[in-house]
Protein backbone atom coordinates (compact mmCIF):
# COMPACT_ATOMS: atom_id res chain seq x y z
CA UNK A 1 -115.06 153.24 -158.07
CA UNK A 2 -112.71 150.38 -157.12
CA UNK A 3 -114.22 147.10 -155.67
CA UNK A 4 -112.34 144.92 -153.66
CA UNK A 5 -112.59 141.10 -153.95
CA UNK A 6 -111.28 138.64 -151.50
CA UNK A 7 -110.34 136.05 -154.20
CA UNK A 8 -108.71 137.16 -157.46
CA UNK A 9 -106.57 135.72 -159.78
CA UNK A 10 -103.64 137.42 -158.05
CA UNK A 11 -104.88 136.31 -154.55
CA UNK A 12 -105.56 132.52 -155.67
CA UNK A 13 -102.29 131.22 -155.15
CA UNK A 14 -101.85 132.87 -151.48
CA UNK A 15 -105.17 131.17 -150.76
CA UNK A 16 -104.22 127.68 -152.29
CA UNK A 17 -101.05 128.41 -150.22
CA UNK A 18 -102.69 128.84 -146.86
CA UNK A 19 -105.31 126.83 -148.10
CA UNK A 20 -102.73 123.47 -147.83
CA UNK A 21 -100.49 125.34 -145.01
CA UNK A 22 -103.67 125.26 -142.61
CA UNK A 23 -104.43 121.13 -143.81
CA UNK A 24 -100.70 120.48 -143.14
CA UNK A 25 -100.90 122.67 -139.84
CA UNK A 26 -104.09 120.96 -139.02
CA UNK A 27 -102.84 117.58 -139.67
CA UNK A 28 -99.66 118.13 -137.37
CA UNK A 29 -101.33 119.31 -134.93
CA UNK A 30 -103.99 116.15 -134.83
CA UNK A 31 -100.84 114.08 -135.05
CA UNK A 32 -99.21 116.14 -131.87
CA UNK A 33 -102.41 115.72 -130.28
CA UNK A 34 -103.07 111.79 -130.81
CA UNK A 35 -99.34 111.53 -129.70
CA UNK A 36 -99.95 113.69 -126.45
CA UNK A 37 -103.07 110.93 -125.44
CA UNK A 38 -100.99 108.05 -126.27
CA UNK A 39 -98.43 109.47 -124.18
CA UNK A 40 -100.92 109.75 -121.39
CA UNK A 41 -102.47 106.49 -121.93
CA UNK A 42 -98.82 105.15 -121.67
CA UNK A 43 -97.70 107.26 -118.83
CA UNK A 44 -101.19 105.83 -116.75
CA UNK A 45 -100.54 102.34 -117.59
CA UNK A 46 -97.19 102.61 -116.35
CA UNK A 47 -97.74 104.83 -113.55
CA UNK A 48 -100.56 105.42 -112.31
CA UNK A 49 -100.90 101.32 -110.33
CA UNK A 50 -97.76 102.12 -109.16
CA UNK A 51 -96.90 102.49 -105.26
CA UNK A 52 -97.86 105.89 -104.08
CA UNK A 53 -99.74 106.96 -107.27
CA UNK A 54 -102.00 109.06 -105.90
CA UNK A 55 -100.40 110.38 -102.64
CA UNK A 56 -101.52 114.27 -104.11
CA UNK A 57 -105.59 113.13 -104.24
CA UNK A 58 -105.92 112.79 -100.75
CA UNK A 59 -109.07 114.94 -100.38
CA UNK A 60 -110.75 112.90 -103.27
CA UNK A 61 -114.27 111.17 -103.02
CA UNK A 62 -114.16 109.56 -106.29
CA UNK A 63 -111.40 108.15 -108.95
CA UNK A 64 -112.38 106.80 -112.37
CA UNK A 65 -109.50 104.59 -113.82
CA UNK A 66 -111.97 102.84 -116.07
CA UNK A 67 -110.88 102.49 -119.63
CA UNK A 68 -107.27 102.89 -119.11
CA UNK A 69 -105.88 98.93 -120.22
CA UNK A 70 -104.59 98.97 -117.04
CA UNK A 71 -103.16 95.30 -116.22
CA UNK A 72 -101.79 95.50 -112.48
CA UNK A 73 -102.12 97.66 -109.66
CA UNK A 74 -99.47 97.77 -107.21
CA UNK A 75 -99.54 97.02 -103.70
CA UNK A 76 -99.62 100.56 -102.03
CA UNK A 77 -101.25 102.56 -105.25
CA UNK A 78 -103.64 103.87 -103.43
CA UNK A 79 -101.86 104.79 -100.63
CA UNK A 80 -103.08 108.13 -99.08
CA UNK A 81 -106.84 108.19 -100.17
CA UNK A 82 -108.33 107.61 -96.73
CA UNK A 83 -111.52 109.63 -97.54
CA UNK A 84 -111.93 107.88 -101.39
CA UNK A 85 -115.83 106.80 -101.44
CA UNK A 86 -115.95 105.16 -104.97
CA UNK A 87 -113.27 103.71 -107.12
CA UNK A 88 -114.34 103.10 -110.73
CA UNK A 89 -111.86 100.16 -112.40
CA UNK A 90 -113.90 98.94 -114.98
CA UNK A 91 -112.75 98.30 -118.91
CA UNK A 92 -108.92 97.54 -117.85
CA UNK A 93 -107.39 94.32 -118.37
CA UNK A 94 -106.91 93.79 -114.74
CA UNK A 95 -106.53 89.48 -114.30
CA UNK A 96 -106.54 89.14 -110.24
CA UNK A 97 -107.35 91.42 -107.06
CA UNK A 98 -104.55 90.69 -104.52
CA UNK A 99 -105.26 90.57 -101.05
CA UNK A 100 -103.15 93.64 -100.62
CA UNK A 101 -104.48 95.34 -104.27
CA UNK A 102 -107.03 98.03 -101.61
CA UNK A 103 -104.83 98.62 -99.07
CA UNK A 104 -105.49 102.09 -97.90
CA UNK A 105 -109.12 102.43 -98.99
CA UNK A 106 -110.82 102.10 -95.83
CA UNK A 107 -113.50 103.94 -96.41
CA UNK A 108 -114.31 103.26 -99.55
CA UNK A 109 -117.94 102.22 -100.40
CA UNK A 110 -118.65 101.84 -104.42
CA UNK A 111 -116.27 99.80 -106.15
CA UNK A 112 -116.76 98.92 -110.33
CA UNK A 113 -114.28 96.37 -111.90
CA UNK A 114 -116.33 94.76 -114.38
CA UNK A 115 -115.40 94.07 -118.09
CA UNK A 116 -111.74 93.48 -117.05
CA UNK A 117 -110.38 89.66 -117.19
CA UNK A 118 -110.04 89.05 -113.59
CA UNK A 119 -109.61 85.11 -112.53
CA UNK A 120 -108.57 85.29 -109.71
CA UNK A 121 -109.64 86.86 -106.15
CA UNK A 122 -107.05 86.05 -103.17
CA UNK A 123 -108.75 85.66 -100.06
CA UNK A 124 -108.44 89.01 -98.07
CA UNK A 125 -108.84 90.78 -101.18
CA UNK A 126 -111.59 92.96 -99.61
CA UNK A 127 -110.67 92.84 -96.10
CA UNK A 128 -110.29 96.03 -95.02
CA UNK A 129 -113.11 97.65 -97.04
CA UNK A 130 -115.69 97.25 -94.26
CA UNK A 131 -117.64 100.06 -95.26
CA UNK A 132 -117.92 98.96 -98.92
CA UNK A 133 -121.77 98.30 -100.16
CA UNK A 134 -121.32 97.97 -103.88
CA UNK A 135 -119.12 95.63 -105.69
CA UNK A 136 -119.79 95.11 -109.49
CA UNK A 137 -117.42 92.56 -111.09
CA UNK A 138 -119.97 91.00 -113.45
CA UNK A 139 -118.51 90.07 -116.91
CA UNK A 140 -115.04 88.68 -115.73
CA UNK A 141 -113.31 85.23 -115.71
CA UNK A 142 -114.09 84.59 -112.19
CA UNK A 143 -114.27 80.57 -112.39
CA UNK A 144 -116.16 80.54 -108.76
CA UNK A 145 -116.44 82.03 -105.55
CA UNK A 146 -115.87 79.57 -102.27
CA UNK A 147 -118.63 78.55 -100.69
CA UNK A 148 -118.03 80.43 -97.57
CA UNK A 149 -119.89 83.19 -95.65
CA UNK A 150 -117.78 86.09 -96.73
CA UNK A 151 -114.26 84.98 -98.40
CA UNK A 152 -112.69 87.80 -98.61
């Protein structure tokens, strides 16, 4: 009777083998995958602010940017998103809203852009959002807002 063993001093080395060919195959592949999401992460900073970005979402309710170290968006980014309802900036490094940064976003209603490092609002920043009932921009820089009825 002949009984078969999965590790035996013959099969050891095969199995230290693939043992380190599957930590080395591992290991590339975490590397290929980390470089893949810093290519994305790149590819969004640089891109994704920039005019036109989002000319293919134009049936979509809801973007989140957040997270993304984004530092500038573009006048004309969200060109094409006439239907976008909520628009999720928050955790970028985003420093000022210009007064053309929402062009486009008419009928957006939710926006989120807090924990960036924005100082700066130009008047007619929110313009044309006339539908918009949320704004959260609470841990900024914002030194002040003017002492108007409705600056933007």
């Amino acid at each position: 009777m002949s009984q078969h063993h999965l590790l035996s001093s013959e099969s050891l080395p095969y199995c230290l083998f693939l043992s380190a060919f599957l930590k080395i195959k591992w290991l590339w592949m975490w590397s290929l995958i980390s470089g893949l999401f810093i290519l994305f992460h790149w590819l969004c900073v640089c891109f994704c602010t920039s005019t036109n970005s989002f000319l293919h979402l134009n049936n979509a309710v809801s973007i989140n940017l957040g997270n993304n170290a984004l530092q500038d968006i573009q006048t004309g980014a969200f060109n094409g998103l006439k239907i976008l309802k909520r628009l999720y900036l928050h955790e970028n490094k985003l420093d000022v809203f210009r007064n053309d940064t929402f062009l486009g976003l008419e009928s957006l209603e939710y926006l989120q852009a807090d924990y960036n490092v924005i100082k700066r609002i130009e008047s007619g920043a929110f313009r044309n959002l006339s539908k918009l009932r949320v704004l959260i921009l609470n841990d900024n820089l914002i030194p002040t807002l003017l002492n108007r009825p409705n600056p933007w």
